[in-house]
PDB file of N, CA and C in Angstrom:
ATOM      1  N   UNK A   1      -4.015  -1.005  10.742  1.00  0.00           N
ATOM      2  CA  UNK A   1      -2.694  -1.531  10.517  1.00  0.00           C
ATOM      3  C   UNK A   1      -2.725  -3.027  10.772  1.00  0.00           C
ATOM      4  N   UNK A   2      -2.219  -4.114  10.087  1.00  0.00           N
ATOM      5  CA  UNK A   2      -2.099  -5.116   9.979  1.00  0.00           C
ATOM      6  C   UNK A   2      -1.374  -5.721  10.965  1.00  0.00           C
ATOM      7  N   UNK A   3      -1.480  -6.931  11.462  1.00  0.00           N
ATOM      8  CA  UNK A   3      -0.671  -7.324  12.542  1.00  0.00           C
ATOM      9  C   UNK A   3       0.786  -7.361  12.146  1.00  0.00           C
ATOM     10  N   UNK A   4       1.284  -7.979  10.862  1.00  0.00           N
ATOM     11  CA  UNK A   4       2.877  -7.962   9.818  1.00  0.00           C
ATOM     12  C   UNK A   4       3.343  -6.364  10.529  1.00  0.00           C
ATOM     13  N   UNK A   5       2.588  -5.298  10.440  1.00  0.00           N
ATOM     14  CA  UNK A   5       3.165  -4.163  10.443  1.00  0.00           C
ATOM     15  C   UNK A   5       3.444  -3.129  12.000  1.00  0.00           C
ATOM     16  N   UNK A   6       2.685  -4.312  12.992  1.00  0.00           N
ATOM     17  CA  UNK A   6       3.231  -3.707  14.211  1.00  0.00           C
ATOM     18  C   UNK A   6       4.005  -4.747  15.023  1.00  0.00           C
ATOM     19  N   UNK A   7       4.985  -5.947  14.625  1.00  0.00           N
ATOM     20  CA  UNK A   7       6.006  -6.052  14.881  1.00  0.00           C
ATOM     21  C   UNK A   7       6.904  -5.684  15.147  1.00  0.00           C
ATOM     22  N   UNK A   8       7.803  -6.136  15.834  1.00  0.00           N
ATOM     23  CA  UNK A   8       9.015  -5.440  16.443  1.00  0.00           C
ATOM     24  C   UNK A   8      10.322  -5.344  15.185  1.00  0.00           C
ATOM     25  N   UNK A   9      10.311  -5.678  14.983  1.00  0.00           N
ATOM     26  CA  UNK A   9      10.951  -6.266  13.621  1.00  0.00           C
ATOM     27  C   UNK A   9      10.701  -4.854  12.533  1.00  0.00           C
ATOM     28  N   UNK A  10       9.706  -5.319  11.893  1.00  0.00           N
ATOM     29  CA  UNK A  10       8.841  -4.388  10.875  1.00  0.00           C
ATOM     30  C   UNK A  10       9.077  -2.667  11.903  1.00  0.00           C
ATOM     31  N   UNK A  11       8.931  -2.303  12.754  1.00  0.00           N
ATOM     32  CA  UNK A  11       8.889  -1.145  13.321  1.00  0.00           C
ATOM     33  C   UNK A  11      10.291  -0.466  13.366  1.00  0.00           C
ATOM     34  N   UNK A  12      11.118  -1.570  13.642  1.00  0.00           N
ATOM     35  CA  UNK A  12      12.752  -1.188  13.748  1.00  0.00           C
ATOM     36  C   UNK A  12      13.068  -0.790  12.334  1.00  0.00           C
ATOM     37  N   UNK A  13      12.624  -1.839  11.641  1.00  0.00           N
ATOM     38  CA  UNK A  13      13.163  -1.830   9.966  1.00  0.00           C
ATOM     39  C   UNK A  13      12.541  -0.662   8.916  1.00  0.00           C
ATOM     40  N   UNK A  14      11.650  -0.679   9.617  1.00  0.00           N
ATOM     41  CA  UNK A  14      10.431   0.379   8.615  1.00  0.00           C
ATOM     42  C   UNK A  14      10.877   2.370   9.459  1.00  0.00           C
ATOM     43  N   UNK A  15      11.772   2.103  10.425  1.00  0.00           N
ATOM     44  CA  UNK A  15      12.174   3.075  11.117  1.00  0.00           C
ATOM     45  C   UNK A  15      13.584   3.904  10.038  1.00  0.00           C
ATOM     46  N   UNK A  16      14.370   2.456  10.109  1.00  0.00           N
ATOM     47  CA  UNK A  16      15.285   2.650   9.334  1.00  0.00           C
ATOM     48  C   UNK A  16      15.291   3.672   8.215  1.00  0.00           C
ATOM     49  N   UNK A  17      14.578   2.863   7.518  1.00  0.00           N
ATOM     50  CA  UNK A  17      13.812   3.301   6.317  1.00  0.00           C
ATOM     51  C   UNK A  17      14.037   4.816   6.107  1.00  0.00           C
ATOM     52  N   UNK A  18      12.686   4.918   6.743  1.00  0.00           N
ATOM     53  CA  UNK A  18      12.588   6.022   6.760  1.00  0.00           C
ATOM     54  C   UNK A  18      13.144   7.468   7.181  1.00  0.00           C
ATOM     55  N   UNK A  19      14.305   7.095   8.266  1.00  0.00           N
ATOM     56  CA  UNK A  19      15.243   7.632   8.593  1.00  0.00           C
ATOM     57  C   UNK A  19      16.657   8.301   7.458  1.00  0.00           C
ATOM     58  N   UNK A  20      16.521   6.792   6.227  1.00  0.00           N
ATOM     59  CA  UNK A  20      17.648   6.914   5.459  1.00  0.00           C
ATOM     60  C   UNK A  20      16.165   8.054   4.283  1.00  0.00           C
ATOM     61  N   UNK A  21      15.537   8.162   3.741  1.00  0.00           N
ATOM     62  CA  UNK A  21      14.848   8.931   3.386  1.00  0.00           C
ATOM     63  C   UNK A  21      14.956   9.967   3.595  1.00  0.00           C
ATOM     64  N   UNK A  22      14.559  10.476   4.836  1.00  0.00           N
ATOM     65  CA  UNK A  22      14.237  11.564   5.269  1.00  0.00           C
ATOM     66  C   UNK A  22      16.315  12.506   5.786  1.00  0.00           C
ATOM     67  N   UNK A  23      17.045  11.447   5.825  1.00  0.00           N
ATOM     68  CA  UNK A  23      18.249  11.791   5.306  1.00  0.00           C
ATOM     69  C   UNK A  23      18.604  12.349   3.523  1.00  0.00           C
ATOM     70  N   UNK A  24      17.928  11.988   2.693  1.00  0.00           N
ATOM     71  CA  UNK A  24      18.420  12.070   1.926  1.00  0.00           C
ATOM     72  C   UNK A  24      17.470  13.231   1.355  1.00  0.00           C
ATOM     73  N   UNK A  25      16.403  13.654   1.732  1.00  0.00           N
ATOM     74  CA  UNK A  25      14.914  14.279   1.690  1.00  0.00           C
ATOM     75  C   UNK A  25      15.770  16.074   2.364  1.00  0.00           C
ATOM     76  N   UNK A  26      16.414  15.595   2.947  1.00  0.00           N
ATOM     77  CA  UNK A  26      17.091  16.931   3.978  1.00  0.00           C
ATOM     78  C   UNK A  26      18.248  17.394   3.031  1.00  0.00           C
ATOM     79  N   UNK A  27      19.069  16.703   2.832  1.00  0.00           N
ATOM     80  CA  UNK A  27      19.983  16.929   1.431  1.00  0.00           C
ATOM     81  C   UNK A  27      19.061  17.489   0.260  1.00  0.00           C
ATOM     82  N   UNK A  28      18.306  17.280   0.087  1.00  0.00           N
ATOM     83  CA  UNK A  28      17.226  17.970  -1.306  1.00  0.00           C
ATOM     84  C   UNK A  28      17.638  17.008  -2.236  1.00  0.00           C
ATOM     85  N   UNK A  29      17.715  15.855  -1.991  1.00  0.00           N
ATOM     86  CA  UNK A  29      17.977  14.426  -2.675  1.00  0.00           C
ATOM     87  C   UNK A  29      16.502  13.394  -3.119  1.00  0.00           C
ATOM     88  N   UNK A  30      16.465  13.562  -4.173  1.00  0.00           N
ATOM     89  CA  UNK A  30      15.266  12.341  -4.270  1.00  0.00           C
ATOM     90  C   UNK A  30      15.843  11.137  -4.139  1.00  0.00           C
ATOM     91  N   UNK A  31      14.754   9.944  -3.894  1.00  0.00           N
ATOM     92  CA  UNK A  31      14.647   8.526  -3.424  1.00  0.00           C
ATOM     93  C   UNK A  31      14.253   7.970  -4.389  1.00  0.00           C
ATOM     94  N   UNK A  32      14.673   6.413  -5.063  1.00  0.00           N
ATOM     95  CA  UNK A  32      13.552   5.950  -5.970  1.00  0.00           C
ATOM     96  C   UNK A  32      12.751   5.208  -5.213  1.00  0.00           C
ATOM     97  N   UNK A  33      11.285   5.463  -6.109  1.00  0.00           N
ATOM     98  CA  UNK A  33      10.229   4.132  -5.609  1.00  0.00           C
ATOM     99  C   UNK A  33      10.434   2.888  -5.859  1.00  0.00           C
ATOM    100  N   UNK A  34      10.673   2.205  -5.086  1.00  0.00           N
ATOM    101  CA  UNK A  34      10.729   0.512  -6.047  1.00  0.00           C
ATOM    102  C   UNK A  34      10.253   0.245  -6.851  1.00  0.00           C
ATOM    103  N   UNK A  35       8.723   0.538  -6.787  1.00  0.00           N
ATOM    104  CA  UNK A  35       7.863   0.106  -7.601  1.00  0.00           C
ATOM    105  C   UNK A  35       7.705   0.105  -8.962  1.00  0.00           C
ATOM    106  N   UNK A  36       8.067   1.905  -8.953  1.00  0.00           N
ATOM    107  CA  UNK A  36       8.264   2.339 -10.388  1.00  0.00           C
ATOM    108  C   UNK A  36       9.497   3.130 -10.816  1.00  0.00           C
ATOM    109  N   UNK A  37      10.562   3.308 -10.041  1.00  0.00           N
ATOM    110  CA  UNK A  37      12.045   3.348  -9.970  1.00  0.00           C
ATOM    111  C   UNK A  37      11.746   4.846 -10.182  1.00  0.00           C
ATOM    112  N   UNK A  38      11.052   5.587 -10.341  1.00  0.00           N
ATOM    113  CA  UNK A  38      11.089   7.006 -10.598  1.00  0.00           C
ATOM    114  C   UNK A  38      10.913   7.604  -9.173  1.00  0.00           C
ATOM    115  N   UNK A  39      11.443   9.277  -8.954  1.00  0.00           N
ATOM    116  CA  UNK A  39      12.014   9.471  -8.131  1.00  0.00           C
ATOM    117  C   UNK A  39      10.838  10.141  -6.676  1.00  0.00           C
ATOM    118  N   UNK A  40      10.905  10.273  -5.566  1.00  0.00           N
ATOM    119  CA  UNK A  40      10.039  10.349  -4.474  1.00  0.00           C
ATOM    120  C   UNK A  40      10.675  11.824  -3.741  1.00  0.00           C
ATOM    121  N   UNK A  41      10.438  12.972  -4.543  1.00  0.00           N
ATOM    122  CA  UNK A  41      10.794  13.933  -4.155  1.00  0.00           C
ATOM    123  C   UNK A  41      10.891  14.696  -2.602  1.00  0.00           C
ATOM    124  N   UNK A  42      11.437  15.607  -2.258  1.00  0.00           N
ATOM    125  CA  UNK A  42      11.463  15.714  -0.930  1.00  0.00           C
ATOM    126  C   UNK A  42       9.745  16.659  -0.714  1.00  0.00           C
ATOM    127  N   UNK A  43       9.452  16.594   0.207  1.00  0.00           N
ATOM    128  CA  UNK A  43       8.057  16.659   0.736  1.00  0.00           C
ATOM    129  C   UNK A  43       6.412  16.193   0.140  1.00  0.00           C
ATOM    130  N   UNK A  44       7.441  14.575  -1.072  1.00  0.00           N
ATOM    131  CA  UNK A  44       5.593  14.240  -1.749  1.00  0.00           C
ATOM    132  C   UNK A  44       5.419  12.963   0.012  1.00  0.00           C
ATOM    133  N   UNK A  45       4.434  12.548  -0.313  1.00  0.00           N
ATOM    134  CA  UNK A  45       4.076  11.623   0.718  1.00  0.00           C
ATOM    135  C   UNK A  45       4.592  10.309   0.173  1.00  0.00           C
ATOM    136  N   UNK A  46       4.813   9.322   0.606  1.00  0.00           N
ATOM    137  CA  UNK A  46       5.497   8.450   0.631  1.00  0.00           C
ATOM    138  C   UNK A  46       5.237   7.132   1.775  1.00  0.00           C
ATOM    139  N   UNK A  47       5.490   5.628   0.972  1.00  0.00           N
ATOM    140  CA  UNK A  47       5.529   4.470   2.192  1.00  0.00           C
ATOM    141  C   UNK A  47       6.250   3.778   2.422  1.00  0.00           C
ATOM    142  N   UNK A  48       6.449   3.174   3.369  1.00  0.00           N
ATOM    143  CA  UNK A  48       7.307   1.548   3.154  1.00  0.00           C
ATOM    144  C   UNK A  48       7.089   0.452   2.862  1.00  0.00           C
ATOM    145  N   UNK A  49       7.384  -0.126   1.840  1.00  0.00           N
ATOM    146  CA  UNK A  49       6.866  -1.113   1.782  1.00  0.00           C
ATOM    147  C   UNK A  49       7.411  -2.082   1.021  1.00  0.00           C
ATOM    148  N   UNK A  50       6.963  -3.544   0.800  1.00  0.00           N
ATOM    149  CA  UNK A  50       7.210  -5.246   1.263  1.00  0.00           C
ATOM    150  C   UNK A  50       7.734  -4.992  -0.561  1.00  0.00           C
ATOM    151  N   UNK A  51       8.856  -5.056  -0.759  1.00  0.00           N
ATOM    152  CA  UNK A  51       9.826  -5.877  -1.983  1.00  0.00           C
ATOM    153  C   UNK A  51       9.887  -7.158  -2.430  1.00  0.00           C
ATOM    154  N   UNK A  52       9.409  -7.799  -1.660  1.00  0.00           N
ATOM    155  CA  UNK A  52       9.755  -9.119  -1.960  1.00  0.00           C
ATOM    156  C   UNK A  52       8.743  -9.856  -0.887  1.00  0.00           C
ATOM    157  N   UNK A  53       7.781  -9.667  -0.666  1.00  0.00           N
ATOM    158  CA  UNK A  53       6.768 -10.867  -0.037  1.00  0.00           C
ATOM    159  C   UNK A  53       6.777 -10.458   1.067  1.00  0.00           C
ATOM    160  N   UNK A  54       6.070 -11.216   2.154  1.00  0.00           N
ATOM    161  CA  UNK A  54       5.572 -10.515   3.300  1.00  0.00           C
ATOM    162  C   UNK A  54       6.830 -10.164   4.448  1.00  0.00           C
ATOM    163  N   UNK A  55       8.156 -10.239   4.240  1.00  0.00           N
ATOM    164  CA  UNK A  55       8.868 -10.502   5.088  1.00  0.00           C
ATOM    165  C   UNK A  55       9.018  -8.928   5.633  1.00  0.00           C
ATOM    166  N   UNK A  56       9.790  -9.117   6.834  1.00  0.00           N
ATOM    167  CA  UNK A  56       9.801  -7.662   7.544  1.00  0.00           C
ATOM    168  C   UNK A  56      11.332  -7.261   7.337  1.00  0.00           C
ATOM    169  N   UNK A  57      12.011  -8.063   6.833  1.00  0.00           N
ATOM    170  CA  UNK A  57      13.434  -7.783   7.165  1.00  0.00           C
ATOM    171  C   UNK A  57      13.640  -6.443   6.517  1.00  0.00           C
ATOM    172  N   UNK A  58      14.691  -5.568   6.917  1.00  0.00           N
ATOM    173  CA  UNK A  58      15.300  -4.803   6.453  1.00  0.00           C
ATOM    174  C   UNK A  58      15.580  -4.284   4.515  1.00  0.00           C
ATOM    175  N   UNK A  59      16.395  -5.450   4.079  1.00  0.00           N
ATOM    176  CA  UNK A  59      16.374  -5.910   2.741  1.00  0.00           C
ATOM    177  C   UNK A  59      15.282  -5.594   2.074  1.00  0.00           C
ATOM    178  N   UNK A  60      13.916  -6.060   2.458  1.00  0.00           N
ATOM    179  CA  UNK A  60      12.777  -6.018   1.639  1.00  0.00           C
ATOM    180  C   UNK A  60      11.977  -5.256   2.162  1.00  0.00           C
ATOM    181  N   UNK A  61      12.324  -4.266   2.800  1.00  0.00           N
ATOM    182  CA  UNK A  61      11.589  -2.873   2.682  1.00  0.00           C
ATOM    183  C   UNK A  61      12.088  -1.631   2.194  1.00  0.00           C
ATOM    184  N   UNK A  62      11.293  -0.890   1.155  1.00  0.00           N
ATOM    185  CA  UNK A  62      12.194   0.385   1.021  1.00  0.00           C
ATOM    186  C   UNK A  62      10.358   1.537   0.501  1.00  0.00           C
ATOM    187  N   UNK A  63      11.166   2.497   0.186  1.00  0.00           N
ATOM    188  CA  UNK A  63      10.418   3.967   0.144  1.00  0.00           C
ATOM    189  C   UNK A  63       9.486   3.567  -1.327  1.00  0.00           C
ATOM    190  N   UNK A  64       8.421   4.352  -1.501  1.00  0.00           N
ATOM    191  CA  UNK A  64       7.555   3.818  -2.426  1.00  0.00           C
ATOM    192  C   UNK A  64       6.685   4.989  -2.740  1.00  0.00           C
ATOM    193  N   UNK A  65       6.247   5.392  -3.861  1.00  0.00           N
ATOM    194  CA  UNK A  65       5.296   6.188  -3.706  1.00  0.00           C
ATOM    195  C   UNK A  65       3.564   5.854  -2.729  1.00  0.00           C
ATOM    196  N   UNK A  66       3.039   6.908  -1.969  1.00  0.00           N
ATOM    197  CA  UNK A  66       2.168   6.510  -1.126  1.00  0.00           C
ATOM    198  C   UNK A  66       0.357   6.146  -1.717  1.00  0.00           C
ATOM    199  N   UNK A  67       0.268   7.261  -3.055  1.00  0.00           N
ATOM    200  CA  UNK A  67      -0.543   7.592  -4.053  1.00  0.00           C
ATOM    201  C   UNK A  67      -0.313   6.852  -5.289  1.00  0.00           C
ATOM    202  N   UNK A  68      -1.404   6.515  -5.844  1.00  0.00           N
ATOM    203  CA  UNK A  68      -1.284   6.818  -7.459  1.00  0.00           C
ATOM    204  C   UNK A  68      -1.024   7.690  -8.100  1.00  0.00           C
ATOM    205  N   UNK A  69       0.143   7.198  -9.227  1.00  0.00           N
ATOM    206  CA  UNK A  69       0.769   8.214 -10.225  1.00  0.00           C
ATOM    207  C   UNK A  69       0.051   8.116 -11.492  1.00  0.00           C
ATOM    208  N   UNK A  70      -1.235   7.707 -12.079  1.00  0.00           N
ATOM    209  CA  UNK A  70      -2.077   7.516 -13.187  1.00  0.00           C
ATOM    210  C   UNK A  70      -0.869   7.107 -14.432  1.00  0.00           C
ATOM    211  N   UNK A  71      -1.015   6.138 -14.664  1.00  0.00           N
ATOM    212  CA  UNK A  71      -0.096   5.189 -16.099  1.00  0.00           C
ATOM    213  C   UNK A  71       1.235   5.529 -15.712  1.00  0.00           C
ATOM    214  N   UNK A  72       1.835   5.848 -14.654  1.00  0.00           N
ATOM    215  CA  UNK A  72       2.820   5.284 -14.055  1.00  0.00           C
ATOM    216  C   UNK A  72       3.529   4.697 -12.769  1.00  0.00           C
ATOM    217  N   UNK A  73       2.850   4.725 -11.584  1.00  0.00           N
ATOM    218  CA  UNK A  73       2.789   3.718 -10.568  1.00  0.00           C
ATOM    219  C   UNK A  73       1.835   3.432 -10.012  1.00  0.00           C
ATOM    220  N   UNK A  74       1.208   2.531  -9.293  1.00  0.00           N
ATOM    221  CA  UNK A  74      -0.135   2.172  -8.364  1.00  0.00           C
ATOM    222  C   UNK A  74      -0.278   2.211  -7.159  1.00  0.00           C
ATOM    223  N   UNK A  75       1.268   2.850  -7.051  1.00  0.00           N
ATOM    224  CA  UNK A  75       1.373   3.236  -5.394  1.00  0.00           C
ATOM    225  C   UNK A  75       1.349   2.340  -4.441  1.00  0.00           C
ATOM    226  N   UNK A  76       1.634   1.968  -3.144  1.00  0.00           N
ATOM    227  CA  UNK A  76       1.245   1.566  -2.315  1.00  0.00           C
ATOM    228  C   UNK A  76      -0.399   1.280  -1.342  1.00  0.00           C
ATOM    229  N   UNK A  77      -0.942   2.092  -1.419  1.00  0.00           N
ATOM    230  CA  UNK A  77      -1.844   2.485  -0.872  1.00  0.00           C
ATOM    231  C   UNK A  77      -3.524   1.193  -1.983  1.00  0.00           C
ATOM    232  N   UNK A  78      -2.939   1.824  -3.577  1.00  0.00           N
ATOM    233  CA  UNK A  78      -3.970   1.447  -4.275  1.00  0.00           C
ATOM    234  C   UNK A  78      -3.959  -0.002  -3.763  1.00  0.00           C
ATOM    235  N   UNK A  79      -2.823  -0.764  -3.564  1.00  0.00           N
ATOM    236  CA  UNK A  79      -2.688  -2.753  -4.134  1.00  0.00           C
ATOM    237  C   UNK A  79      -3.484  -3.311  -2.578  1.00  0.00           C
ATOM    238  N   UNK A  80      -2.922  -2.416  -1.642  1.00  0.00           N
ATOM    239  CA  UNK A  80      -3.960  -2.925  -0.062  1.00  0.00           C
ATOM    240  C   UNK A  80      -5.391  -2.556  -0.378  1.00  0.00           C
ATOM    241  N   UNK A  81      -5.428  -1.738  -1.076  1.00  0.00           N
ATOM    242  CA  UNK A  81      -7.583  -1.029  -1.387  1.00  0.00           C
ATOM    243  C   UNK A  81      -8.114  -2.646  -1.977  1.00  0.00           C
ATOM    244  N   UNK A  82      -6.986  -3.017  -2.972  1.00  0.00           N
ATOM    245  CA  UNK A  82      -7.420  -4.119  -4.010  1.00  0.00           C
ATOM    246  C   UNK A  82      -7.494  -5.451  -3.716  1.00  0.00           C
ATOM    247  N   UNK A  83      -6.569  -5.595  -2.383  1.00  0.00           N
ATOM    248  CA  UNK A  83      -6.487  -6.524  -1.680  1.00  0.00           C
ATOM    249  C   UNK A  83      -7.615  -6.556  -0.500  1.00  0.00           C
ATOM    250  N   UNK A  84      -7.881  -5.388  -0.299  1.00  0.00           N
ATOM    251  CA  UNK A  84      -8.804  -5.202   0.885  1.00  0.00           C
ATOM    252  C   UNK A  84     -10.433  -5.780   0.405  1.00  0.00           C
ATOM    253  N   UNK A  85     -10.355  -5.625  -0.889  1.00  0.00           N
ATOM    254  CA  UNK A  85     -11.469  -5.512  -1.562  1.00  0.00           C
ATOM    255  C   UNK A  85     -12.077  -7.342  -2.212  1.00  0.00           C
ATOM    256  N   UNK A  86     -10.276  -7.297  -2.880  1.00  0.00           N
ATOM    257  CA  UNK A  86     -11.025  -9.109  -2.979  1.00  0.00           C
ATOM    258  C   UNK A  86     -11.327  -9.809  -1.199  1.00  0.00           C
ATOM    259  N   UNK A  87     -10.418  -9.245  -0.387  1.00  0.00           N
ATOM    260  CA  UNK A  87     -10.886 -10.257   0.620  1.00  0.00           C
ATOM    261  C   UNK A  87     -12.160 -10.103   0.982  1.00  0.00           C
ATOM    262  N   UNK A  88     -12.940  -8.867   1.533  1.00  0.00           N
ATOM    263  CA  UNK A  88     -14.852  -8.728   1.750  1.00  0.00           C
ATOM    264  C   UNK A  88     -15.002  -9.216   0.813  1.00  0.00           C
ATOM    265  N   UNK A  89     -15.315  -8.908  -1.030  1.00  0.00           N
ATOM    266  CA  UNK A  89     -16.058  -9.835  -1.472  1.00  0.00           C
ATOM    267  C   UNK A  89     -16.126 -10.913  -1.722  1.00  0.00           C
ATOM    268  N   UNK A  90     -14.930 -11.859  -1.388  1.00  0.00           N
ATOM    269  CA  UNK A  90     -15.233 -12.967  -1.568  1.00  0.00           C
ATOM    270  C   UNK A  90     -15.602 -13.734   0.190  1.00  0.00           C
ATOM    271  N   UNK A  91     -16.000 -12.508   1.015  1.00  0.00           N
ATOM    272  CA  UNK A  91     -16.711 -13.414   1.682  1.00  0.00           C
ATOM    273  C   UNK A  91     -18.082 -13.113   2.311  1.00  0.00           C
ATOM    274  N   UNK A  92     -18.788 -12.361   0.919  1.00  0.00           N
ATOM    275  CA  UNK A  92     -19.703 -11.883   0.528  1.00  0.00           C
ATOM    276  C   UNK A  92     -20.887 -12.383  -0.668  1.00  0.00           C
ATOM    277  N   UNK A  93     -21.710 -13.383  -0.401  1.00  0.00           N
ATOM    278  CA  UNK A  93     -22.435 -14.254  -1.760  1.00  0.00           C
ATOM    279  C   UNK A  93     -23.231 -13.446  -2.224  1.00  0.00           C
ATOM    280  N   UNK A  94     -23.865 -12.771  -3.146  1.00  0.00           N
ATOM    281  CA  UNK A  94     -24.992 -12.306  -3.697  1.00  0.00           C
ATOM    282  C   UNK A  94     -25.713 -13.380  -3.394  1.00  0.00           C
ATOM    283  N   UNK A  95     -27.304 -12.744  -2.967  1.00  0.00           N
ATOM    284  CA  UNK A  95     -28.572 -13.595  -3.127  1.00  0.00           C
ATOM    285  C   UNK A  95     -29.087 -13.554  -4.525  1.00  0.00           C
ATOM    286  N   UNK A  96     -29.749 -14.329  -5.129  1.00  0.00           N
ATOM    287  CA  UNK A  96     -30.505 -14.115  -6.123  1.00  0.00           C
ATOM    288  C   UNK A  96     -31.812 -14.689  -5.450  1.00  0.00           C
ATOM    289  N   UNK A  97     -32.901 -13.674  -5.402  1.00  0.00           N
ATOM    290  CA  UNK A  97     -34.464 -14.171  -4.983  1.00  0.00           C
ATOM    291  C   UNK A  97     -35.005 -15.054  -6.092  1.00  0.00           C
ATOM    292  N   UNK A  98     -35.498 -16.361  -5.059  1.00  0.00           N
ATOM    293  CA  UNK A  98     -35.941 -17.015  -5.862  1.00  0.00           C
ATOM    294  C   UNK A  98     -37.051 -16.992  -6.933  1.00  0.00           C
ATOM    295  N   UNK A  99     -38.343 -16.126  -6.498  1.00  0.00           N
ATOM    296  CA  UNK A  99     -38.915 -15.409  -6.489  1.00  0.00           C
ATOM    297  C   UNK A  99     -39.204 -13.840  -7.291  1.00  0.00           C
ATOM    298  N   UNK A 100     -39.700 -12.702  -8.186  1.00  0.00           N
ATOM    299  CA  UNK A 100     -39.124 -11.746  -8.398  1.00  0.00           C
ATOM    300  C   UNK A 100     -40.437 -10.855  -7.590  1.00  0.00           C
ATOM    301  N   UNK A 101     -39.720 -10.331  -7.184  1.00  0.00           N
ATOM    302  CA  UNK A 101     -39.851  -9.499  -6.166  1.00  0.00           C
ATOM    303  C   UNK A 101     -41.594  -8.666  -6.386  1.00  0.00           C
ATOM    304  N   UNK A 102     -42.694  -8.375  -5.667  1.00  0.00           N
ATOM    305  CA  UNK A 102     -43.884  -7.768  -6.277  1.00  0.00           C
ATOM    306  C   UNK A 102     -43.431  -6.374  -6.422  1.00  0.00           C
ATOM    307  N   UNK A 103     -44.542  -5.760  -7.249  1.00  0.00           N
ATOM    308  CA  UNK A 103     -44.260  -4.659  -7.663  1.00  0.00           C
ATOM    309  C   UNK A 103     -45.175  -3.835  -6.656  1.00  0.00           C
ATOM    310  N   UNK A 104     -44.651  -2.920  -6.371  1.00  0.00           N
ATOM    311  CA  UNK A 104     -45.304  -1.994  -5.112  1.00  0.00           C
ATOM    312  C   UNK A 104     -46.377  -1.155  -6.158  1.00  0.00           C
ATOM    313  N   UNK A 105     -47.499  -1.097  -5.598  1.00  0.00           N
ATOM    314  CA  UNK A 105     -48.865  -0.161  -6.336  1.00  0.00           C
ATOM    315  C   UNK A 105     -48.409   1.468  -6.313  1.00  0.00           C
ATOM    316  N   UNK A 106     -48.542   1.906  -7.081  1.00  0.00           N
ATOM    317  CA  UNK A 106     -48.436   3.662  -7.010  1.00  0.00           C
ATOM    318  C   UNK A 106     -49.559   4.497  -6.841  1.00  0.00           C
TER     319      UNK A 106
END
């Protein structure tokens, strides 16, 4: 978990959240995802998450699908993998040997 996400702030707000969800989840009420406005049925898995940039406030958090929906949302989960991913490799250089390498005898 990211430091943004164990704030006091983010914990209260992301509480909320999920509170008004799981209100509406108890009603047999679906939620939309932000992401992809289609609906977050009662018992799929589900996240909270950032609407509008890194902020924690209230406003810019809401319910999201947690998974990929294949050609229709990317979920939450996928955009941190993608993010997780440019950050190691770019601080990761390939070597190229100057050299090519001998060939081991068989």
């Amino acid at each position: 978990m990211s430091a943004k996400h164990q704030t006091t702030e983010y914990r209260r707000n992301a509480r909320t959240v999920r509170d008004r969800v799981a209100s509406a989840h108890r009603r047999g009420d679906a939620v939309p995802c932000w992401r992809c406005r289609r609906a977050i049925r009662p018992g799929m898995a589900y996240d909270v998450g950032h609407v509008n940039g890194p902020s924690n406030a209230l406003g810019n958090l809401a319910p999201e699908h947690r998974h990929q929906i294949p050609g229709v949302c990317p979920g939450n989960r996928a955009k941190g993998g993608k993010v997780g991913a440019t950050i190691t490799n770019s601080r990761h250089t390939p070597t190229i040997p100057a050299e090519r390498a001998s060939v081991w005898p068989v």
